[in-house]
Protein backbone atom coordinates (compact mmCIF):
# COMPACT_ATOMS: atom_id res chain seq x y z
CA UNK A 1 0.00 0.00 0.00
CA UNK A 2 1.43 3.07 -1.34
CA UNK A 3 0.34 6.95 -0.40
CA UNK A 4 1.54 10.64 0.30
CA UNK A 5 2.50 11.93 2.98
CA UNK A 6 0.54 15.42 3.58
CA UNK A 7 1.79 17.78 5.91
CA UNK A 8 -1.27 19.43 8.14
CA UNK A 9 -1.74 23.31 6.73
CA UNK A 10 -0.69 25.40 9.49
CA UNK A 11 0.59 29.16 10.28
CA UNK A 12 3.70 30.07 11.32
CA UNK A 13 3.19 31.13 15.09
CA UNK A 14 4.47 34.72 15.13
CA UNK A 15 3.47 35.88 18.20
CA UNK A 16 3.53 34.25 22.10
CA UNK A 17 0.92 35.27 24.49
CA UNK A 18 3.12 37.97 25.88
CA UNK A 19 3.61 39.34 22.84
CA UNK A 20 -0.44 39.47 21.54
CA UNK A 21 -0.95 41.11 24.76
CA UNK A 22 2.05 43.82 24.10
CA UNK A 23 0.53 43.96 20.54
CA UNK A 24 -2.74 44.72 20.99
CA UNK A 25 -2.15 47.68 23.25
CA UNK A 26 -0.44 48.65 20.51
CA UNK A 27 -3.19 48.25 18.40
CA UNK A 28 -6.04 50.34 20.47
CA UNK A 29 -3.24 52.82 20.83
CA UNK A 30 -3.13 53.13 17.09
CA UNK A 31 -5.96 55.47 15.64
CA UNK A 32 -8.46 53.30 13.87
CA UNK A 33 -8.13 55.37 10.46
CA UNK A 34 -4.54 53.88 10.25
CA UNK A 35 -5.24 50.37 11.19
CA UNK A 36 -6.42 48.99 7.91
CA UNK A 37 -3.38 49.74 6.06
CA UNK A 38 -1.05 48.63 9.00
CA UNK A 39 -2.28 45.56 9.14
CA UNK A 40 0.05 43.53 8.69
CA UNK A 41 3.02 45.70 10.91
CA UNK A 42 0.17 45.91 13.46
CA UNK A 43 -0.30 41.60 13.27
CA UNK A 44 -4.57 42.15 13.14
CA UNK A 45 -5.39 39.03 12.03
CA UNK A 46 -3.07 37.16 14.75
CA UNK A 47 -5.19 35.10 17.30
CA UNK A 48 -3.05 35.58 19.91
CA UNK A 49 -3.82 39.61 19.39
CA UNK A 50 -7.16 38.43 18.91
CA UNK A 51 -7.60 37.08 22.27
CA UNK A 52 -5.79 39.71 24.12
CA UNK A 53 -7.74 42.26 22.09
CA UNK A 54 -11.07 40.67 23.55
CA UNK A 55 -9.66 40.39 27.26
CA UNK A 56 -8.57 43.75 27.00
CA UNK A 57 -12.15 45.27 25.69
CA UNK A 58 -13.82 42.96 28.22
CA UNK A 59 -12.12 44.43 31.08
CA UNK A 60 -13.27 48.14 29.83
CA UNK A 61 -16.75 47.60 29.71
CA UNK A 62 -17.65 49.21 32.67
CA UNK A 63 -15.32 52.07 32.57
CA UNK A 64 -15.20 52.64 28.53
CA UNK A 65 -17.69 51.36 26.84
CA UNK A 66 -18.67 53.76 24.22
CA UNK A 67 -14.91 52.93 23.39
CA UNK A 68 -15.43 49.63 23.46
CA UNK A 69 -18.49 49.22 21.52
CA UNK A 70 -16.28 51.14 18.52
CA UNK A 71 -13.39 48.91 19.03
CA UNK A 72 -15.17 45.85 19.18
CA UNK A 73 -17.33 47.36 15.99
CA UNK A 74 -14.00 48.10 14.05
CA UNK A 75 -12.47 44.66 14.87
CA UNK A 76 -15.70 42.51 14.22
CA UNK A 77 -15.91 44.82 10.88
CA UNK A 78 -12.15 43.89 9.44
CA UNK A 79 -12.12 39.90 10.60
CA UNK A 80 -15.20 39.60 8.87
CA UNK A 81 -15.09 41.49 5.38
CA UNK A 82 -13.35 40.72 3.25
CA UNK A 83 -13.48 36.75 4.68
CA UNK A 84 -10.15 36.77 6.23
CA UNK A 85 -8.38 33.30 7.58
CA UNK A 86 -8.13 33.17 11.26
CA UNK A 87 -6.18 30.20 12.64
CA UNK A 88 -6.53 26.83 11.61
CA UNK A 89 -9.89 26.06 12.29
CA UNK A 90 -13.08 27.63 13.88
CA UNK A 91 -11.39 30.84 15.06
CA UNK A 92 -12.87 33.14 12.81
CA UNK A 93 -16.01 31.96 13.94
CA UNK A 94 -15.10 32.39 17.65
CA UNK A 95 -13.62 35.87 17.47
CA UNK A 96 -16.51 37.67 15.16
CA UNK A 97 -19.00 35.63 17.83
CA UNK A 98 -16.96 37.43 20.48
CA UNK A 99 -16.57 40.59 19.52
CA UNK A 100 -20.44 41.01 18.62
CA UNK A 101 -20.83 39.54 22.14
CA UNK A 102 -18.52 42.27 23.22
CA UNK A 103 -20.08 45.44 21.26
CA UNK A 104 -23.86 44.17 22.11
CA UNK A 105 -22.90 44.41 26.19
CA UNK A 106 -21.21 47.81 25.48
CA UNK A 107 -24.54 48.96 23.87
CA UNK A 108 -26.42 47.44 26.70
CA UNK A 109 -24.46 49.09 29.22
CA UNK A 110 -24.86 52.42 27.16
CA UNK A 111 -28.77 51.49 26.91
CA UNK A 112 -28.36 51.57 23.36
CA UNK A 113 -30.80 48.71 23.57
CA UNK A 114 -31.86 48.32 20.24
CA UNK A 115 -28.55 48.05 18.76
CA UNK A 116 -27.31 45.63 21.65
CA UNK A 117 -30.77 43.24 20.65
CA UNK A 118 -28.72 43.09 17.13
CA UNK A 119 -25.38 42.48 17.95
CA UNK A 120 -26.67 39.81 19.94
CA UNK A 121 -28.48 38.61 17.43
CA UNK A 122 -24.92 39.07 15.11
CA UNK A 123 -23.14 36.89 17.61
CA UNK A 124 -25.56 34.14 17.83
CA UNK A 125 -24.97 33.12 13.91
CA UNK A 126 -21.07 33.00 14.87
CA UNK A 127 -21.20 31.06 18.24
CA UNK A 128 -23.31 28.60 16.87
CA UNK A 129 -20.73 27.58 14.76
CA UNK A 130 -17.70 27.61 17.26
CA UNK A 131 -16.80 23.78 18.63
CA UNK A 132 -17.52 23.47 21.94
CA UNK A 133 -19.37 26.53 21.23
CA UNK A 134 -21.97 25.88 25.19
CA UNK A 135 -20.38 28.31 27.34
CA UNK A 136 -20.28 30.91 24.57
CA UNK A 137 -24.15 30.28 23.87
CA UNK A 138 -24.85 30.19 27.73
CA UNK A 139 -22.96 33.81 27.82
CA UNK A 140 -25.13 34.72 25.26
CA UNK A 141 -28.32 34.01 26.66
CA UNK A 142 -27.24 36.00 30.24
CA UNK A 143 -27.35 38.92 28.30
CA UNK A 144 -30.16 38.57 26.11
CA UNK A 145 -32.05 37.56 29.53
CA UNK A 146 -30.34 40.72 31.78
CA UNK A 147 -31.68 42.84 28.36
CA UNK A 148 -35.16 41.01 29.29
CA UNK A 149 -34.98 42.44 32.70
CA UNK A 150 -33.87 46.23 31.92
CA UNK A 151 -36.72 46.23 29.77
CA UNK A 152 -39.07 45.03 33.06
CA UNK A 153 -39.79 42.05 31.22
CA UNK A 154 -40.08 40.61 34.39
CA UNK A 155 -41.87 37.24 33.98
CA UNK A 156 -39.68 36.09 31.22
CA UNK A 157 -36.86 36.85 33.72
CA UNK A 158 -38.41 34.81 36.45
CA UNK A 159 -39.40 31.68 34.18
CA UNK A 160 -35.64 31.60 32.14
CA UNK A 161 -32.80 32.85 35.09
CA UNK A 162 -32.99 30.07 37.42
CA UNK A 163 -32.86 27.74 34.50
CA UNK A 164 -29.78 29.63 33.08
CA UNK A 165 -28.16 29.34 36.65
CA UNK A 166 -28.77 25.66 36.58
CA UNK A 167 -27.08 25.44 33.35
CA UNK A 168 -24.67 27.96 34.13
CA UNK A 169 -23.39 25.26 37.66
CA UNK A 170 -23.50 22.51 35.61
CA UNK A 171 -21.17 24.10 32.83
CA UNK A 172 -18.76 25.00 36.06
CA UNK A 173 -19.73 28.59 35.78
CA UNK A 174 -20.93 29.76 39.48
CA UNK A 175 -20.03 32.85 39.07
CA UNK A 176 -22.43 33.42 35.92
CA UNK A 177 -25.08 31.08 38.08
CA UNK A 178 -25.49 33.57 40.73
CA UNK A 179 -25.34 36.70 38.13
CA UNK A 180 -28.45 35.34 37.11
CA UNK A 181 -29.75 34.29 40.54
CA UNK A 182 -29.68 38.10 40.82
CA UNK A 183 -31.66 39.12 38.43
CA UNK A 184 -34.12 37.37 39.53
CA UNK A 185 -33.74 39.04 42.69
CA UNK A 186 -34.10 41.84 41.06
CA UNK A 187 -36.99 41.06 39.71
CA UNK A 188 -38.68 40.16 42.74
CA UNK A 189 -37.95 43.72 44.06
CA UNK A 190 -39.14 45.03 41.13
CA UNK A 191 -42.63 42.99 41.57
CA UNK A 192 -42.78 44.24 44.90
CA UNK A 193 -42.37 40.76 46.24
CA UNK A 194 -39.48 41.93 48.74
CA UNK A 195 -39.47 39.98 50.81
CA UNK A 196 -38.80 37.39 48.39
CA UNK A 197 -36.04 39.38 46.95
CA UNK A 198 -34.49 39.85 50.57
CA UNK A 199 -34.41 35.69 50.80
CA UNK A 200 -32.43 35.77 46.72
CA UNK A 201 -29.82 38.18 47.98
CA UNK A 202 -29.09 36.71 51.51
CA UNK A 203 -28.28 33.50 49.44
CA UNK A 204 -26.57 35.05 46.66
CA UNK A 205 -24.20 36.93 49.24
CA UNK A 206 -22.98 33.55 51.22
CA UNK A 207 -23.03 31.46 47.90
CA UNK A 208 -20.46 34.62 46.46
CA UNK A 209 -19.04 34.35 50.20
CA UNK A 210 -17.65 31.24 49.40
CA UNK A 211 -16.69 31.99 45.87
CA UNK A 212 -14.97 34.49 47.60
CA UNK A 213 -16.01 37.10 44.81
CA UNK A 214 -15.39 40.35 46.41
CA UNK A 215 -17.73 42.57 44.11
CA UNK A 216 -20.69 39.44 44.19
CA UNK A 217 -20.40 40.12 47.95
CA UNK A 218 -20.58 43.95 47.92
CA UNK A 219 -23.11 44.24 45.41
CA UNK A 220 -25.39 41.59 47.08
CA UNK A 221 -24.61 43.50 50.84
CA UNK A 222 -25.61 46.53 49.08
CA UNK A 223 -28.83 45.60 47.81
CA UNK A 224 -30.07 43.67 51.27
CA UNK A 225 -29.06 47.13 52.61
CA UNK A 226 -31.65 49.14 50.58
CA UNK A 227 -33.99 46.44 50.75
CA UNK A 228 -34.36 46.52 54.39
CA UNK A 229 -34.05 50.41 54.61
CA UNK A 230 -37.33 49.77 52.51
CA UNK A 231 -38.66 47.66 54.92
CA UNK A 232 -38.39 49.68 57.78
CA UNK A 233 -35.49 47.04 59.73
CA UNK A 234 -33.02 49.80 60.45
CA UNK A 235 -30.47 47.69 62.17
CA UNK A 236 -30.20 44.73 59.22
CA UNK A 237 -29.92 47.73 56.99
CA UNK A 238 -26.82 49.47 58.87
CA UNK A 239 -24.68 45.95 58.98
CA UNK A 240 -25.52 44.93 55.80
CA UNK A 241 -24.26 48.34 54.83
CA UNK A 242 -21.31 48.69 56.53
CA UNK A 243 -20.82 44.49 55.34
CA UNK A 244 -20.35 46.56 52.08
CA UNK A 245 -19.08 49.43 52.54
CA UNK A 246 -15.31 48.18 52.89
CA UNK A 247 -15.56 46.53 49.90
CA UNK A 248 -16.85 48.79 47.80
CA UNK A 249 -13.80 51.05 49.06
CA UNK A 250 -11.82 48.11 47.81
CA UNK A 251 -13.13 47.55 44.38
CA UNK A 252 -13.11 51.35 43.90
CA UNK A 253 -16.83 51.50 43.13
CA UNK A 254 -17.19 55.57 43.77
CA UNK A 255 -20.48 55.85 42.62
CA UNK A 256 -22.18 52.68 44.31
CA UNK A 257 -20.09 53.79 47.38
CA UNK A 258 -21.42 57.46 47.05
CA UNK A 259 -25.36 56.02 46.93
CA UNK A 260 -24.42 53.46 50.22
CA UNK A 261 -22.97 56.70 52.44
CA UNK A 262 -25.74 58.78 51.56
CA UNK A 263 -28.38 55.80 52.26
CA UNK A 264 -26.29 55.22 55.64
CA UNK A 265 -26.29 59.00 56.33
CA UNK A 266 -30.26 58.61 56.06
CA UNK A 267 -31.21 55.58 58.65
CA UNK A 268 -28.41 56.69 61.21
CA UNK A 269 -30.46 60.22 60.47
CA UNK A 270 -33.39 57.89 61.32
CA UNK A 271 -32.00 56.60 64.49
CA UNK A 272 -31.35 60.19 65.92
CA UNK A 273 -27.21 59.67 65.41
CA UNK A 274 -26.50 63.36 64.43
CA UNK A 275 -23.08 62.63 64.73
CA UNK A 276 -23.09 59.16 62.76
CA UNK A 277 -24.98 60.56 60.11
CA UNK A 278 -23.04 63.95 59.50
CA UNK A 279 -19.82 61.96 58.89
CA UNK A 280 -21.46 59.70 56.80
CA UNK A 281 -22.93 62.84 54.51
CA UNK A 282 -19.77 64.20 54.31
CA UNK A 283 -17.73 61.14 53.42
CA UNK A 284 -20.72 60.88 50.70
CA UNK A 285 -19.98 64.44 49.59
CA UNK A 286 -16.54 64.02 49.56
CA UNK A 287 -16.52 61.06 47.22
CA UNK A 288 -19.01 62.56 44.91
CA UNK A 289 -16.54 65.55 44.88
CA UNK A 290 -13.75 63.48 43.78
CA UNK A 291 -15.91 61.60 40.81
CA UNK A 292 -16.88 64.93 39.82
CA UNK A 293 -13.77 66.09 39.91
CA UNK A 294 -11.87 63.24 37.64
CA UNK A 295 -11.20 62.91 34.20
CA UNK A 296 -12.97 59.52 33.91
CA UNK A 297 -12.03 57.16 31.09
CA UNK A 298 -12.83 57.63 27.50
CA UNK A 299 -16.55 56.85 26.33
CA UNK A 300 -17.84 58.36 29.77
CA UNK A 301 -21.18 59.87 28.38
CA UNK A 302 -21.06 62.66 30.48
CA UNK A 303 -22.96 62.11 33.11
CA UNK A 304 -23.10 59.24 36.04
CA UNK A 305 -26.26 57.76 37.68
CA UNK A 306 -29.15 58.90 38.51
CA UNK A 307 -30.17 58.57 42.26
CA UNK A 308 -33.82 57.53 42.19
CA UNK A 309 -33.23 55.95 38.41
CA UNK A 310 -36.32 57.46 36.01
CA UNK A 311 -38.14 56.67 33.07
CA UNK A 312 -36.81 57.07 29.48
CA UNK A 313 -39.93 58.04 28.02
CA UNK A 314 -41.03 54.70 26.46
CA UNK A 315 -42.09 53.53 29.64
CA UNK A 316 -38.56 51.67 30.61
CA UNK A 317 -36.28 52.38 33.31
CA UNK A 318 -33.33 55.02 32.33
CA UNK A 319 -31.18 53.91 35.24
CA UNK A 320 -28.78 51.41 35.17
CA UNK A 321 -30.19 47.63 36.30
CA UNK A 322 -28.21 45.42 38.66
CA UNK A 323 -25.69 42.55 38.77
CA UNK A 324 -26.61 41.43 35.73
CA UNK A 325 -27.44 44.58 34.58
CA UNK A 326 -30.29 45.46 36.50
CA UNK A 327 -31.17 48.46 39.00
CA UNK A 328 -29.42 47.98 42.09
CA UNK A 329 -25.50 47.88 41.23
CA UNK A 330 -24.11 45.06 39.23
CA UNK A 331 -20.84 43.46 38.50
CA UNK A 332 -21.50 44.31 34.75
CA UNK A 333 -22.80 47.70 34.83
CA UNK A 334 -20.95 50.49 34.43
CA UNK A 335 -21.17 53.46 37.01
CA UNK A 336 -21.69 56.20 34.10
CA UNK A 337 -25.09 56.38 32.70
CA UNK A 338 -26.41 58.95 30.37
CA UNK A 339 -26.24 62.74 30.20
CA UNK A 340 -29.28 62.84 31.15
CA UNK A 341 -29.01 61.57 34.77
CA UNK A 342 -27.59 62.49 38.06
CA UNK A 343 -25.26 60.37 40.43
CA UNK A 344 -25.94 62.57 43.31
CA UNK A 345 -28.62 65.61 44.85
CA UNK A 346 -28.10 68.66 43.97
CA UNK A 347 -25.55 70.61 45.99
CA UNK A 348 -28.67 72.68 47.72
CA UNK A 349 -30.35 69.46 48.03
CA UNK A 350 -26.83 68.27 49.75
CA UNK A 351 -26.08 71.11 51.64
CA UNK A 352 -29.83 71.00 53.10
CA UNK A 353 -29.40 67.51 54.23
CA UNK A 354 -26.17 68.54 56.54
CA UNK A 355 -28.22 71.77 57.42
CA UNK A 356 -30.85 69.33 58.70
CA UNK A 357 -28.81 67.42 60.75
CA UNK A 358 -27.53 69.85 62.79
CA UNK A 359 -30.81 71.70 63.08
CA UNK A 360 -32.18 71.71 67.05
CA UNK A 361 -34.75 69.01 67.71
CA UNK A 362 -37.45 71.80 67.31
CA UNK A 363 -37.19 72.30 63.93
CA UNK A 364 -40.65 71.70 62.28
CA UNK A 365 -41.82 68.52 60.68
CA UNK A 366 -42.65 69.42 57.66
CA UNK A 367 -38.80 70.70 56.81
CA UNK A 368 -37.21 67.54 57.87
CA UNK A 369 -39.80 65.54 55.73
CA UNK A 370 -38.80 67.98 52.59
CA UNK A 371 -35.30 67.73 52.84
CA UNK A 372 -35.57 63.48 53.42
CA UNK A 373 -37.93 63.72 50.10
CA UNK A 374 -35.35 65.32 48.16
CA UNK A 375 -32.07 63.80 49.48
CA UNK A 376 -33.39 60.03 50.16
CA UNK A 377 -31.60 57.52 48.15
CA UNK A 378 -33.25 54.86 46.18
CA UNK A 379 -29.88 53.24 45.35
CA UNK A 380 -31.25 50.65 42.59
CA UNK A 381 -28.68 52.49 39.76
C-alpha cells in the first residue's frame, strides 16, 4: 500500500501570548483610520492579538464602553469582510461571535438597547458555529435575559434565570449562576415581592461568600441594605451596609459607594445619630466631589447615575439595572449612565441635608420631611 504523505496546513506562530498582549495595546493605541493599512506591521489578524484584544475590551466595559463598543465594531468589521483566515480552524467563527458579544454588552451598558438586541443577534450566527461553542451560547443568553430584565420584562426573567443558573453550575460557571440568581432578585424587588427578593440576595451573598467574589459580595450587601431600609429594619440595613461598605472602598466602586454613604447617612439620620450621620454625609460628599472632579475614562457619556433611576420616556427604566445589569448595582454595569441623569442631589439638596442634621430638635416637621424627600436615596442604579 502506497500513499503521500501530507503535511497538516498550518501558520507560522508569530506571536507568544506575551507578545499578543504587548501587541494589541499597541493596536487600540493606534488610531483606527490607520489600522487597515497597517495591518500587517500591526499583526490584526493574529489570534493571539485576537484574544488579548477581547480580554482587553472585556475588562473596559464598565469604565469605557462607548470605546469599546467602537473597538469591538472596528475589529468585528475587518475579521469579517473581506473573509479573512483566522487560525486553523473555527477561530474566525469564535472571534466575530466574540466581539459582537462584546459590542452588544457595550450597547447594553450604554442602553443603546436596540442596537445591543442586534449584535446579539450578530453573535448568535457565529457562536453557533464555534466547537464546543456551550459556554459561549450560555454567555449569550445572560445577556439577552439581563436585556429582558432592563426592559421590566419581568416574567420572562423569572421563568428563564434560574434555568440559566442551573445550566450555568452545571457548565462549572458559578459565578455566571449567581449573576443570574440576581436578576431574579431583582426582579422580585421590582414585583414588589421583597421579601422574596431579601431571601435571593441573603443567598446570593454567602453562595459569592464562598466563591470568595469580592464585588458578588458587595453588590449583594448593598442591595439587602436598601432592601431593608425599605422595609423599615433599620439595624439589618446598617450591617448589611457597613458588610459593604469596605468593599466597595476596595473595588473602587465611587459611585455605588457614594449612593451606600448617603443611604447610611439617612437611617443613622433615622436613628437620631447626628453625629453618625453627618460623617457619613460628608464622606458621601466628599466622594461625589472626587468623581466629579476626575477625568474619567474615554466613552464616559457625560454624566453618572441617577439617584432615584427614572423613566426614558417609552415607559422603561433610564437607570442602570443590577448585577446582571439590573437596577441595584451590578458586576456588569458600568457606574456612568447617560447625560441625562444624576449620580448625586443637587448641591442645595446636599447642603440641606447637613443643614438638617444639625438643626435643634425643634425644627418643624414638615422641613425635615422635605429635605428626606429630596435627598433620600433609592440606590437601585
Amino acid at each position: 500500500m502506497t500513499g503521500e504523505l501530507v503535511q497538516f496546513p498550518s501558520r507560522p506562530r508569530r506571536l507568544s501570548h506575551e507578545e499578543g498582549r504587548a501587541a494589541a495595546a499597541c493596536v487600540l493605541a493606534t488610531p483606527i483610520s490607520e489600522r487597515e493599512e497597517r495591518a500587517s506591521e500591526l499583526y490584526l489578524d493574529e489570534p493571539e492579538l485576537l484574544i488579548s484584544l477581547c480580554e482587553l475590551l472585556t475588562k473596559q466595559l464598565e469604565t469605557s464602553p462607548a470605546t469599546v463598543c467602537e473597538e469591538a465594531g472596528f475589529f468585528y468589521r475587518f475579521v469579517s469582510i473581506p473573509k479573512r483566515p483566522i487560525g486553523l480552524f473555527d477561530e474566525r467563527e469564535y472571534f466575530l461571535g466574540e466581539l459582537a458579544l462584546i459590542a452588544g454588552t457595550a450597547c447594553r451598558v450604554l442602553f443603546r438597547r436596540e442596537e445591543a438586541r442586534r449584535w446579539f443577534d450578530v453573535a448568535e450566527t457565529h457562536v453557533v458555529l464555534v466547537a464546543n461553542g456551550t459556554a459561549h451560547v450560555a454567555r449569550l443568553a445572560y445577556q439577552k435575559l439581563a436585556l429582558a430584565a432592563e426592559e421590566r420584562r419581568f416574567e420572562e426573567v423569572l421563568k428563564l434565570a434560574p434555568v440559566w443558573s442551573e445550566n450555568f453550575l452545571q457548565l462549572g460557571m458559578p459565578e455566571d449562576a449567581l449573576k443570574c440568581r440576581f436578576l431574579v432578585g431583582i426582579a422580585l424587588w421590582e414585583m414588589g415581592q421583597l421579601r422574596e427578593s431579601v431571601e435571593a440576595f441573603r443567598g446570593i451573598c454567602g453562595d459569592a461568600e464562598k466563591l470568595q467574589n469580592v464585588r458578588l459580595i458587595a453588590q449583594a450587601a448593598n442591595n439587602l441594605a436598601q432592601l431593608y431600609a425599605i422595609l423599615g429594619e433599620a439595624d439589618e440595613a446598617l450591617t448589611c451596609s457597613r458588610k459593604a461598605l469596605p468593599l466597595l472602598k476596595h473595588l473602587s466602586s465611587r459611585v455605588h459607594l457614594v449612593k451606600l454613604q448617603w443611604g447610611l447617612g439617612d437611617l443613622l439620620r433615622g436613628q437620631g445619630n447626628v453625629a453618625g450621620a453627618v460623617e457619613a454625609y460628608r464622606a458621601a460628599l466628599k466622594e461625589a466631589r472626587g468623581r466629579s472632579g476626575s477625568s474619567g475614562g474615554v466613552g464616559d457619556p457625560g454624566g453618572v447615575a441617577d439617584h432615584r433611576g427614572g423613566e426614558d420616556g417609552s415607559g422603561r427604566l433610564r437607570g442602570p439595572f443590577t448585577a446582571a445589569g439590573v437596577t441595584p448595582p451590578s458586576p456588569d454595569r458600568p457606574e456612568r449612565p447617560p447625560k441625562s441623569s444624576r449620580l448625586f442631589p443637587r448641591p442645595e439638596v446636599a447642603r440641606a441635608a447637613l443643614n438638617v442634621v444639625h438643626v435643634s430638635a425643634g425644627c418643624t416637621e414638615k422641613r425635615e420631611n422635605a429635605v428626606s424627600q429630596n435627598s433620600q436615596v433609592s440606590s437601585r442604579c
